[in-house]
N, C-alpha and C. Protein backbone atom coordinates (compact mmCIF):
# COMPACT_ATOMS: atom_id res chain seq x y z
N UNK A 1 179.20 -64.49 55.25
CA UNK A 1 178.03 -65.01 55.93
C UNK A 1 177.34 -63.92 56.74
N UNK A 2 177.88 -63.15 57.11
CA UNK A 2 177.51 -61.87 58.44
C UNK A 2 177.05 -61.33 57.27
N UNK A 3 177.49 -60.50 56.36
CA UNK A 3 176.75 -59.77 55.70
C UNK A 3 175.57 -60.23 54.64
N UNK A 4 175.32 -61.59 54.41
CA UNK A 4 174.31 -62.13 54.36
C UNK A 4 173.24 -62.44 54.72
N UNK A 5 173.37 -63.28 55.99
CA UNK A 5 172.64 -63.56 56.89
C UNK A 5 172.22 -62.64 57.67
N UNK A 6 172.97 -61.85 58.75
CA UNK A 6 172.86 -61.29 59.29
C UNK A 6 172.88 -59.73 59.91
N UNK A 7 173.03 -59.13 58.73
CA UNK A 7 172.95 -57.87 58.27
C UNK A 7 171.77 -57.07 57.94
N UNK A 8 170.88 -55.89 58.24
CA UNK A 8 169.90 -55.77 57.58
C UNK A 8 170.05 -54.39 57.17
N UNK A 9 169.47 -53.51 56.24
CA UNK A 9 169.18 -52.12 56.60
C UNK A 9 167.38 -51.84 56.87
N UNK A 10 167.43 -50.54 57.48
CA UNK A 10 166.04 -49.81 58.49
C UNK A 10 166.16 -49.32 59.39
N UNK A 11 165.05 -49.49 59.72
CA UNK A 11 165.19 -48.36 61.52
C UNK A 11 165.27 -49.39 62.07
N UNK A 12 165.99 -49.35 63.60
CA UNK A 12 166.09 -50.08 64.56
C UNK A 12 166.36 -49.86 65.74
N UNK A 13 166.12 -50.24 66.90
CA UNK A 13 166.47 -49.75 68.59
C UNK A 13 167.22 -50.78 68.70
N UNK A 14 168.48 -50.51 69.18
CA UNK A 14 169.48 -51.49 69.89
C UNK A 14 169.52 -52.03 70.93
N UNK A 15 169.91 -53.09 71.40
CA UNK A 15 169.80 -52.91 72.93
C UNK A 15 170.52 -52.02 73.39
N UNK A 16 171.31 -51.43 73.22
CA UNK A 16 171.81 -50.11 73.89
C UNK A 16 170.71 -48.95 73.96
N UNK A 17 169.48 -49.24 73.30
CA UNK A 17 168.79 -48.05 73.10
C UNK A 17 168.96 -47.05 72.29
N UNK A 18 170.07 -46.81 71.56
CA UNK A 18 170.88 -46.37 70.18
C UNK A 18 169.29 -46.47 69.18
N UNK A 19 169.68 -45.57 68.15
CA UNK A 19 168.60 -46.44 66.77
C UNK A 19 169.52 -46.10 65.77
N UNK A 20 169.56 -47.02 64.52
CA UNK A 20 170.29 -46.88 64.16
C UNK A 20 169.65 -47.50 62.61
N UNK A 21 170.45 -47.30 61.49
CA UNK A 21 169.94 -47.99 60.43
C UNK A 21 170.52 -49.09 59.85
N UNK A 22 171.28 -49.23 60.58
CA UNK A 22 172.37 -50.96 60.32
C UNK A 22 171.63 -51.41 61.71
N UNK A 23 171.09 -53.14 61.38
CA UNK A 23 171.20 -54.21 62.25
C UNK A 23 171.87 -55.21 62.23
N UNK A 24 172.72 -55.65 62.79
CA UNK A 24 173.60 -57.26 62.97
C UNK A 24 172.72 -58.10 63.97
N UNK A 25 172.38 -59.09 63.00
CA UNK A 25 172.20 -59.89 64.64
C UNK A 25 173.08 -61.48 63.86
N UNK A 26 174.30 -61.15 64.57
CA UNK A 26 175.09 -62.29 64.51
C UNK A 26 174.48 -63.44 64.96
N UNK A 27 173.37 -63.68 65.25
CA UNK A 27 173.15 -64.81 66.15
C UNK A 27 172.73 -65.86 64.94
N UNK A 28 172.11 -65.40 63.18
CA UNK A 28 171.25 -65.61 62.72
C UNK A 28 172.97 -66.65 61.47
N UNK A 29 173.84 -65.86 61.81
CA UNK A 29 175.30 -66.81 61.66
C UNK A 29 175.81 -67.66 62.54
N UNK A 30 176.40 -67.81 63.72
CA UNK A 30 176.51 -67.78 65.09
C UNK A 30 175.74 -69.23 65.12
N UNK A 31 174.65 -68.67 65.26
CA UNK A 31 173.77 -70.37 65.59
C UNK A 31 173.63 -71.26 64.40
N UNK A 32 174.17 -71.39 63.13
CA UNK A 32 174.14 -72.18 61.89
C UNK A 32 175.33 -72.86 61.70
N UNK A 33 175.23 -74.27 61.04
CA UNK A 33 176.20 -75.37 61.14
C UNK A 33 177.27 -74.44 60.50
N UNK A 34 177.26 -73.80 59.81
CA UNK A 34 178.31 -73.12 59.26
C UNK A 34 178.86 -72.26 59.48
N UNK A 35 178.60 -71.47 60.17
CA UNK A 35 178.81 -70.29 60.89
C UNK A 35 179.88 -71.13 61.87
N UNK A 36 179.12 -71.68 62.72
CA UNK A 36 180.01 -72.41 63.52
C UNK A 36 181.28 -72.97 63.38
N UNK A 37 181.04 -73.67 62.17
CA UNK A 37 182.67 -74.12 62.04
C UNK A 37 183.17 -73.12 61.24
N UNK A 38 182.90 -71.91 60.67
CA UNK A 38 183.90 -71.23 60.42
C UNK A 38 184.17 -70.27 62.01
N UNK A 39 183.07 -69.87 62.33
CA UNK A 39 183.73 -69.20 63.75
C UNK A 39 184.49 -69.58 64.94
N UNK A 40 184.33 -70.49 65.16
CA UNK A 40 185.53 -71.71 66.17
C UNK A 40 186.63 -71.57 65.52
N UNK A 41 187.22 -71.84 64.98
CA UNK A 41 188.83 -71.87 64.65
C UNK A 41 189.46 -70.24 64.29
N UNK A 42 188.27 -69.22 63.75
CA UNK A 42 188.58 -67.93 63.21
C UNK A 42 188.99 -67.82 64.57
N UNK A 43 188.25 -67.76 65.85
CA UNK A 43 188.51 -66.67 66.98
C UNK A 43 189.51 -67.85 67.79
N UNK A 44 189.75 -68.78 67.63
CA UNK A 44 190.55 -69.41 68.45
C UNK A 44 191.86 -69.01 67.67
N UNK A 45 192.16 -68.59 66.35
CA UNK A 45 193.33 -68.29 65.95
C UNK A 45 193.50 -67.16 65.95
N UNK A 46 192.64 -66.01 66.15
CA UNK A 46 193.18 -64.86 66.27
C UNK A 46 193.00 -64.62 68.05
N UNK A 47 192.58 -65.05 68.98
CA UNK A 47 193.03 -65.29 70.10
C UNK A 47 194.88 -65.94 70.15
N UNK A 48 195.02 -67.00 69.83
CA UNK A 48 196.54 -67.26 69.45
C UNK A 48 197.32 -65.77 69.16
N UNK A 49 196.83 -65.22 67.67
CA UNK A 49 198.06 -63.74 67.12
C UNK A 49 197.71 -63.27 68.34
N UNK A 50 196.68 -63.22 69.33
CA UNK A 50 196.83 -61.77 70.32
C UNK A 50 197.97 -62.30 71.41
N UNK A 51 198.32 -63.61 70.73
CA UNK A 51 198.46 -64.22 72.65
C UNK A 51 198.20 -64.59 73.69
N UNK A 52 196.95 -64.15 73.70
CA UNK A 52 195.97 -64.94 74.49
C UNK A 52 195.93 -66.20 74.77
N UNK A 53 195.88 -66.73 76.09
CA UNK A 53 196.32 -68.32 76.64
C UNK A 53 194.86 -68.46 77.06
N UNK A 54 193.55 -68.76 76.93
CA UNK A 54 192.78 -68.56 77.88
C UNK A 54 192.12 -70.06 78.48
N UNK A 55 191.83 -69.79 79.37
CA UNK A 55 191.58 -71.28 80.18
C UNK A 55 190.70 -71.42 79.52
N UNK A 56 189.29 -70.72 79.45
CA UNK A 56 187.76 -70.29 79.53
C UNK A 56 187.49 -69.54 78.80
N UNK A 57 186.76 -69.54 77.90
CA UNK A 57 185.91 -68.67 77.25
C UNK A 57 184.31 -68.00 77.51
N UNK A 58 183.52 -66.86 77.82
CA UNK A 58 182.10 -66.66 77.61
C UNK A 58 181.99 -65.74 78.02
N UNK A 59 180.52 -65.28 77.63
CA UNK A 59 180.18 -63.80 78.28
C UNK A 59 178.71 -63.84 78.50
N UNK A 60 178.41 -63.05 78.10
CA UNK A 60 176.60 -62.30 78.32
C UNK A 60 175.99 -63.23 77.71
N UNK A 61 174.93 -64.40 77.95
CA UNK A 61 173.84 -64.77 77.60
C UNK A 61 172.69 -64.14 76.99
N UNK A 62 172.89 -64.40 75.87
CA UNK A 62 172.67 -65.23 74.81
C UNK A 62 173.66 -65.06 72.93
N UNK A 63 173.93 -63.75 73.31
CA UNK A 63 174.82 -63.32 71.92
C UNK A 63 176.38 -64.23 71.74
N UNK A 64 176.76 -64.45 73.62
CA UNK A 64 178.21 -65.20 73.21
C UNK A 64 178.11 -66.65 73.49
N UNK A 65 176.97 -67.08 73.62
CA UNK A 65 177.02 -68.82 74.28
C UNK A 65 177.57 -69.69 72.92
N UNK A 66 176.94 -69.27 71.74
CA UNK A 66 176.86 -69.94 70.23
C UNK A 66 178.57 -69.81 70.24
N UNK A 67 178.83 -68.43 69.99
CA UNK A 67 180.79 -67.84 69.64
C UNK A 67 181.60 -69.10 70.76
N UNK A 68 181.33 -69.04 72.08
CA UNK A 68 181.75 -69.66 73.46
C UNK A 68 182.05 -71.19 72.57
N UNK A 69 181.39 -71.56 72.68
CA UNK A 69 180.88 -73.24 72.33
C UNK A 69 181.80 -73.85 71.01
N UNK A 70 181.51 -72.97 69.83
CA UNK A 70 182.24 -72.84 68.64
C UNK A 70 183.74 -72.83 68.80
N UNK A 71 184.46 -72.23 70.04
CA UNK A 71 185.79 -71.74 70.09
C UNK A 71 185.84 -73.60 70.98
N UNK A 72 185.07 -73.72 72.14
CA UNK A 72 185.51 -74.70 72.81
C UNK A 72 185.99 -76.35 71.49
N UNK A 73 184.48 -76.19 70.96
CA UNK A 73 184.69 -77.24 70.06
C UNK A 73 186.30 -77.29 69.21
N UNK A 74 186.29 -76.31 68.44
CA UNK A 74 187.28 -76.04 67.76
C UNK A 74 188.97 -76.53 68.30
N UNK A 75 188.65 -75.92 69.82
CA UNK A 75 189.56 -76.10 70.77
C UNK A 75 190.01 -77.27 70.94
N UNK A 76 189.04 -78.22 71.29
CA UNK A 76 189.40 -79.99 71.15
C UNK A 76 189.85 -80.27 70.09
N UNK A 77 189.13 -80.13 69.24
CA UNK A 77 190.08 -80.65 67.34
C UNK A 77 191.18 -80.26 67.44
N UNK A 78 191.52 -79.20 67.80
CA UNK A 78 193.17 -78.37 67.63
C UNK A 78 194.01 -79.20 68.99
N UNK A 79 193.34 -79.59 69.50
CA UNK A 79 194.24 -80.52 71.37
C UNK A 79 194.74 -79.38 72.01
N UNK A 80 194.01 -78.42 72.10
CA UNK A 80 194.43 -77.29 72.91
C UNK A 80 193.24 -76.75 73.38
N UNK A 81 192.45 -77.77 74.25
CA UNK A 81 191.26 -77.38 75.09
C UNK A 81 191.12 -76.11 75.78
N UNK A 82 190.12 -75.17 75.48
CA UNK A 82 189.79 -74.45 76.35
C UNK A 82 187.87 -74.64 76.69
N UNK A 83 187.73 -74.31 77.92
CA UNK A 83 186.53 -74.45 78.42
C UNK A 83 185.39 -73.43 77.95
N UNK A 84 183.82 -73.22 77.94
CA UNK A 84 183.34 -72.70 77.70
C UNK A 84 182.34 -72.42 78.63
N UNK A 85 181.47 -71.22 78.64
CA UNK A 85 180.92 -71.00 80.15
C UNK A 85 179.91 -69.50 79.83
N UNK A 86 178.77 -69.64 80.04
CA UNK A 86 178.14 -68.81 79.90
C UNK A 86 177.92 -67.52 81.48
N UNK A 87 177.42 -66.56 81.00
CA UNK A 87 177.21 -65.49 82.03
C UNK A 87 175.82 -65.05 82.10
N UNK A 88 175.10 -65.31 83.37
CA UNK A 88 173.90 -64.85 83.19
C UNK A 88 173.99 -63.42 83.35
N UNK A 89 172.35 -62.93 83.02
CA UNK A 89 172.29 -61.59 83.09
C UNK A 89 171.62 -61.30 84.60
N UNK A 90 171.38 -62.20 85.20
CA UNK A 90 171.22 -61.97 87.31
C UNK A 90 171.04 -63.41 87.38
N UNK A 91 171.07 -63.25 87.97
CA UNK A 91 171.90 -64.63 89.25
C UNK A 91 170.79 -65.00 89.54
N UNK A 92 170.83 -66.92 89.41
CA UNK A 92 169.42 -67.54 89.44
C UNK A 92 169.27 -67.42 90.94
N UNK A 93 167.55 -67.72 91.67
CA UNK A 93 166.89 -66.94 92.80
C UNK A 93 167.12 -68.65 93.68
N UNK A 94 167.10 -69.27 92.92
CA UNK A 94 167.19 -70.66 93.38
C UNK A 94 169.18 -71.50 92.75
N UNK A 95 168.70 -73.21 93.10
CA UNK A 95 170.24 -73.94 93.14
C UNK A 95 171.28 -72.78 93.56
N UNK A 96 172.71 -72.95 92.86
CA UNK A 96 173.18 -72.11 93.63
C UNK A 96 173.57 -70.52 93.72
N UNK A 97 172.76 -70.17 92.50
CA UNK A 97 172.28 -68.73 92.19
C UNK A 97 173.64 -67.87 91.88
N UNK A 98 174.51 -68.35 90.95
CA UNK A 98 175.79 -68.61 90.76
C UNK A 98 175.22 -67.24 89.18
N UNK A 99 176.32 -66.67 89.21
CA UNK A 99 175.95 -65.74 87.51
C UNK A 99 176.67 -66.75 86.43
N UNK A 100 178.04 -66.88 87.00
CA UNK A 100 178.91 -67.52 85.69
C UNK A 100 178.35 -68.98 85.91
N UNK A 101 178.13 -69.62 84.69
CA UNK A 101 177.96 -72.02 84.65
C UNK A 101 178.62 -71.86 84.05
N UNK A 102 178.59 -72.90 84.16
CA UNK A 102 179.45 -74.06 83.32
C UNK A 102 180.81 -74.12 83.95
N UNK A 103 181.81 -74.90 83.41
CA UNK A 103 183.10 -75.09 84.01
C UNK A 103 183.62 -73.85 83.79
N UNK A 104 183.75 -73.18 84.54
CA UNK A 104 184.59 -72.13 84.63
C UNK A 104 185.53 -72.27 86.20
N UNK A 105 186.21 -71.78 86.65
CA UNK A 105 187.17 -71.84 87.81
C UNK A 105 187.64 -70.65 88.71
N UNK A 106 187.77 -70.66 89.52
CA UNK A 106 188.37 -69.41 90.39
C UNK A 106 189.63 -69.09 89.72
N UNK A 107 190.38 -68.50 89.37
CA UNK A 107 192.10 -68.62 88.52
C UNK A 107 191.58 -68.83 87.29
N UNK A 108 191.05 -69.00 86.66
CA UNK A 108 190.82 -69.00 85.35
C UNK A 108 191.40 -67.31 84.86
N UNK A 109 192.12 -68.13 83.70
CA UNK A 109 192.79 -66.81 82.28
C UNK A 109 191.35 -66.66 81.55
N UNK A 110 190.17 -65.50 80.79
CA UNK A 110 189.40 -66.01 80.50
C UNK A 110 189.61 -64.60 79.57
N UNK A 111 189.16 -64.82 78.18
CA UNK A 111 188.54 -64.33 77.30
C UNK A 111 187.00 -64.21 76.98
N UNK A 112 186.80 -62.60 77.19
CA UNK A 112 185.42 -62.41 77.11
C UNK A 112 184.49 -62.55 76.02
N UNK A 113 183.65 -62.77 75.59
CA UNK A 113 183.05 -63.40 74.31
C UNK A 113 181.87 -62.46 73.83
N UNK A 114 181.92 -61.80 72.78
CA UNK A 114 180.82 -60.83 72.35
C UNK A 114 180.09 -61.29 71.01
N UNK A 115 178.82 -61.15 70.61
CA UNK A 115 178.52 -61.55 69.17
C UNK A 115 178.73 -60.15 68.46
N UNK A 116 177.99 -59.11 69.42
CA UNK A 116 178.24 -57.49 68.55
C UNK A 116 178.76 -56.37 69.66
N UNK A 117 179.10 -56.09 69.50
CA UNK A 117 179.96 -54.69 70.35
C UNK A 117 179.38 -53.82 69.64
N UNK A 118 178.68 -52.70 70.55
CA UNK A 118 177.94 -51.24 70.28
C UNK A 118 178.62 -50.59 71.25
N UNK A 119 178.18 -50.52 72.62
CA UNK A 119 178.52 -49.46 73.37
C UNK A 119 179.78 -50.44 74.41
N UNK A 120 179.65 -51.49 74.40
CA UNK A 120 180.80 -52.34 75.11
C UNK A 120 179.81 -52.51 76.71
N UNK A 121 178.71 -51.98 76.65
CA UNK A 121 178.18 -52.64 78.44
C UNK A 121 177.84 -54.02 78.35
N UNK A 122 177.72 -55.01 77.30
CA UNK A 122 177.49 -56.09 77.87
C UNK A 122 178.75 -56.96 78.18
N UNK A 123 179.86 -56.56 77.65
CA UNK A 123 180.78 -57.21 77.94
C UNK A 123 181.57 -56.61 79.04
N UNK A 124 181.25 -55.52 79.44
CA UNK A 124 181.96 -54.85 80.76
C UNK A 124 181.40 -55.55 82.13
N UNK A 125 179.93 -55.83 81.81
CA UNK A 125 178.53 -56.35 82.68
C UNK A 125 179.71 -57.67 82.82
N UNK A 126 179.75 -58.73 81.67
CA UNK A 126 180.14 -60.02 81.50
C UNK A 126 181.61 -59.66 82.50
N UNK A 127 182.49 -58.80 82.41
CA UNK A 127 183.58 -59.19 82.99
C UNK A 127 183.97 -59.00 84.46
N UNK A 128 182.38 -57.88 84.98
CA UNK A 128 182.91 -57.99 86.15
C UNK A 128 181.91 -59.18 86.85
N UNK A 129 181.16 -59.64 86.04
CA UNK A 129 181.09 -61.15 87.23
C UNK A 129 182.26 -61.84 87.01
N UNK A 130 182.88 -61.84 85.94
CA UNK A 130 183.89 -63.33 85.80
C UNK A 130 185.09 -62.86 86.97
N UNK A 131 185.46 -61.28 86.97
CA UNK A 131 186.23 -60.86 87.98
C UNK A 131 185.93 -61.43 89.62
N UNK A 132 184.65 -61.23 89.15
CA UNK A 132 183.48 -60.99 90.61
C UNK A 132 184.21 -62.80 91.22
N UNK A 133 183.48 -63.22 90.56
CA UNK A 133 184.07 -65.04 90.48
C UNK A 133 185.37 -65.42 90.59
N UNK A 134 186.19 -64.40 90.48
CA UNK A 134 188.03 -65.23 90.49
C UNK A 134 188.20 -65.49 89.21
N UNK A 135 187.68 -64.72 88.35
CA UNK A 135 188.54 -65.32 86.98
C UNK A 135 189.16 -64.12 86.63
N UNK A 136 190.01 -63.97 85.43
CA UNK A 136 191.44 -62.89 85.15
C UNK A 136 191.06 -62.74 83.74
N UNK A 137 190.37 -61.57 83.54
CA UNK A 137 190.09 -61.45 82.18
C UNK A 137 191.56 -60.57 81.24
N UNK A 138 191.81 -61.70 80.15
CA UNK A 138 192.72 -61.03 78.97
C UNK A 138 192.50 -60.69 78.19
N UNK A 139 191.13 -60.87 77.82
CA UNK A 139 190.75 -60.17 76.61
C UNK A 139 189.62 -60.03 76.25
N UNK A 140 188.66 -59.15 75.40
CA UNK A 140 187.96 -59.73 75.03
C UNK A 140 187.40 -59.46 73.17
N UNK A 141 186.86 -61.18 72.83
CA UNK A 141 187.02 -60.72 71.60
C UNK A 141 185.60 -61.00 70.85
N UNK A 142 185.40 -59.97 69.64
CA UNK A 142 183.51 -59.95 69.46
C UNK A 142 183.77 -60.31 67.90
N UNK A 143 182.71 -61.22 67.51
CA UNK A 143 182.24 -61.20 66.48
C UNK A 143 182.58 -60.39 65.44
N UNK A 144 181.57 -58.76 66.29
CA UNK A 144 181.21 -57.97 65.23
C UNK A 144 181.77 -56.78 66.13
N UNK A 145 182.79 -55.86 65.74
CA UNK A 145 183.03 -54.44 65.93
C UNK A 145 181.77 -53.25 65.52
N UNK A 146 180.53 -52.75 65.86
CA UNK A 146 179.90 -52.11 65.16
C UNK A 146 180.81 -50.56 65.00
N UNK A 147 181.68 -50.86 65.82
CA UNK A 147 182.79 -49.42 65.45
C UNK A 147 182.12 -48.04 65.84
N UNK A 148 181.17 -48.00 67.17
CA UNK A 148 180.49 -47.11 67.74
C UNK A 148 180.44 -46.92 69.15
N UNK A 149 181.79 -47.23 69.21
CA UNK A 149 183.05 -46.61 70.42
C UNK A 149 182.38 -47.73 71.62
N UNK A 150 182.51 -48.62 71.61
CA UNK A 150 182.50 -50.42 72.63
C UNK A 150 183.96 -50.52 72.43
N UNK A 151 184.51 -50.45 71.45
CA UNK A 151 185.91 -50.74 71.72
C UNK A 151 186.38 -50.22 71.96
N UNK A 152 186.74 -48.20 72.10
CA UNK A 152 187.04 -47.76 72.94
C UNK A 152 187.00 -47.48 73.81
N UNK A 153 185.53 -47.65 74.86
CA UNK A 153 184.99 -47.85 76.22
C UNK A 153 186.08 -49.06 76.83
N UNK A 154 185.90 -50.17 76.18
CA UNK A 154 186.30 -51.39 76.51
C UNK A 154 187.87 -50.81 76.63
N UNK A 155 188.82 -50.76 75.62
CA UNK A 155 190.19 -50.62 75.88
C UNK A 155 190.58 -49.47 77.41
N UNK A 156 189.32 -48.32 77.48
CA UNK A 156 189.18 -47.27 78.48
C UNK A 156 189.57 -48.23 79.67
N UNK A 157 188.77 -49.35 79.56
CA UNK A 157 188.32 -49.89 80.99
C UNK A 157 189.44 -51.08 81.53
N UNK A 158 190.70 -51.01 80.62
CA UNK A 158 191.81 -51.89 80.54
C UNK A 158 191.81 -53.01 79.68
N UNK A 159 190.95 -53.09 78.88
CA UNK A 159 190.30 -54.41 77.96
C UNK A 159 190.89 -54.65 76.71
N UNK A 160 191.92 -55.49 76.21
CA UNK A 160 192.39 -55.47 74.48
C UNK A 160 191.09 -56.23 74.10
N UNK A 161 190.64 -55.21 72.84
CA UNK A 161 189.89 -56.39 72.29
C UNK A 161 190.09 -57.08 70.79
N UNK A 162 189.65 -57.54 70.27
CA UNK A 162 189.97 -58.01 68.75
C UNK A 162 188.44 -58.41 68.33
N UNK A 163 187.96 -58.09 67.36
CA UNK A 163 186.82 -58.37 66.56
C UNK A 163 187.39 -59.16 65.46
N UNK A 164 186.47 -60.15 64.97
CA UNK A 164 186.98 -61.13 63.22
C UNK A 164 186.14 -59.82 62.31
N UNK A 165 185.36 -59.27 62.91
CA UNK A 165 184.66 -58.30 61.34
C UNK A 165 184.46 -57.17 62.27
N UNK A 166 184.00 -55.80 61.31
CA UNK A 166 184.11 -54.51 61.64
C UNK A 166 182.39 -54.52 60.90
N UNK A 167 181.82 -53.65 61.43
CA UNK A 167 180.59 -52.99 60.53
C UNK A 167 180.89 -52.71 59.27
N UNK A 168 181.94 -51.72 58.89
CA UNK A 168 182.20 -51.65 57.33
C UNK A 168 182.57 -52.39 56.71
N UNK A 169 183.10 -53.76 56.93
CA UNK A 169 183.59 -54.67 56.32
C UNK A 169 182.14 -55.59 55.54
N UNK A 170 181.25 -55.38 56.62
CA UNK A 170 179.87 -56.40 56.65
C UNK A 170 179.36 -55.47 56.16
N UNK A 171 179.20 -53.94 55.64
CA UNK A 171 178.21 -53.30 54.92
C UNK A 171 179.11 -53.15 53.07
N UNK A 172 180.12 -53.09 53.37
CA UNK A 172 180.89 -53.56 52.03
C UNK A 172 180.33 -54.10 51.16
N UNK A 173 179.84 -55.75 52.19
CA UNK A 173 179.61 -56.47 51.06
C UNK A 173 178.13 -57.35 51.43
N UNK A 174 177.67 -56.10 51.49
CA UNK A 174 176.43 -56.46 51.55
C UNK A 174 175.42 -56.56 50.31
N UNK A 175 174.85 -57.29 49.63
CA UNK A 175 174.29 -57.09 48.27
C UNK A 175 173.44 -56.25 47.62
């Protein structure tokens, strides 16, 4: 599906500011009935092989809310609820101007939620509010590895992460 949907080749600016000639935008999988139910149970079971217990799931708004949601759902079918919870990118100016919603908790175990990993700042961004907030990050796990050192920033910064796909896997089999 990723390398279908959401795969392109050309020029492109990343949000990292990178350019590059591979684009992912997982979101274009991610947000489709199908995508969904295959991505909910993929990352809730390879969360399981890592070990990972996590109360909570989410990260950076808008790439991990779709992944977030997918794992929660999944989570209920399986009777092993975990919560889902988005991260803004600044803190609303008004109500209670809170970064992390949704049910999330002070003590929360939480797995960080990525659609693509490039350089690893949005999920570094994502973990120190959840820190910021009282939550205990174990992991975090992305979509898409673009395999252009986010996961070694991330592991730098004490972070295991686990990706379901790698960039070469999604340019493999690309048509």
């Amino acid at each position: 599906m990723l390398a279908q949907r959401s795969a392109r080749r050309g020029t492109f600016t990343l949000a990292s500011g990178r350019q590059s000639d591979l684009y992912i935008d997982a979101r274009l999988t991610t947000m489709s009935p199908d995508g969904l139910a295959a991505i909910g149970p993929l990352a809730l079971e390879a969360m399981r092989t890592r070990g990972w217990a996590p109360d909570a799931v989410g990260g950076l708004t808008l790439g991990a809310d779709p992944v977030s949601y997918a794992i929660a759902h999944a989570s209920a079918l399986a009777r092993t609820p975990v919560r889902a919870f988005t991260v803004r990118k600044e803190a609303k100016t008004h109500g209670t101007g809170k970064l992390v919603e949704g049910p999330f908790c002070a003590g929360d175990k939480v797995v960080v939620i990525e659609d693509v990993i490039t350089t690893g700042g949005s999920a570094l961004k994502a973990a120190e509010a959840i820190r910021a907030a009282g939550g205990v990050v174990i992991g975090v796990l992305a979509v898409v590895d673009r395999q252009e050192g986010g996961r070694e920033t991330l592991e730098a910064a004490g972070y295991s992460v686990e990706a379901l796909a790698t960039a070469t896997e999604i340019v493999s089999q690309m048509a």
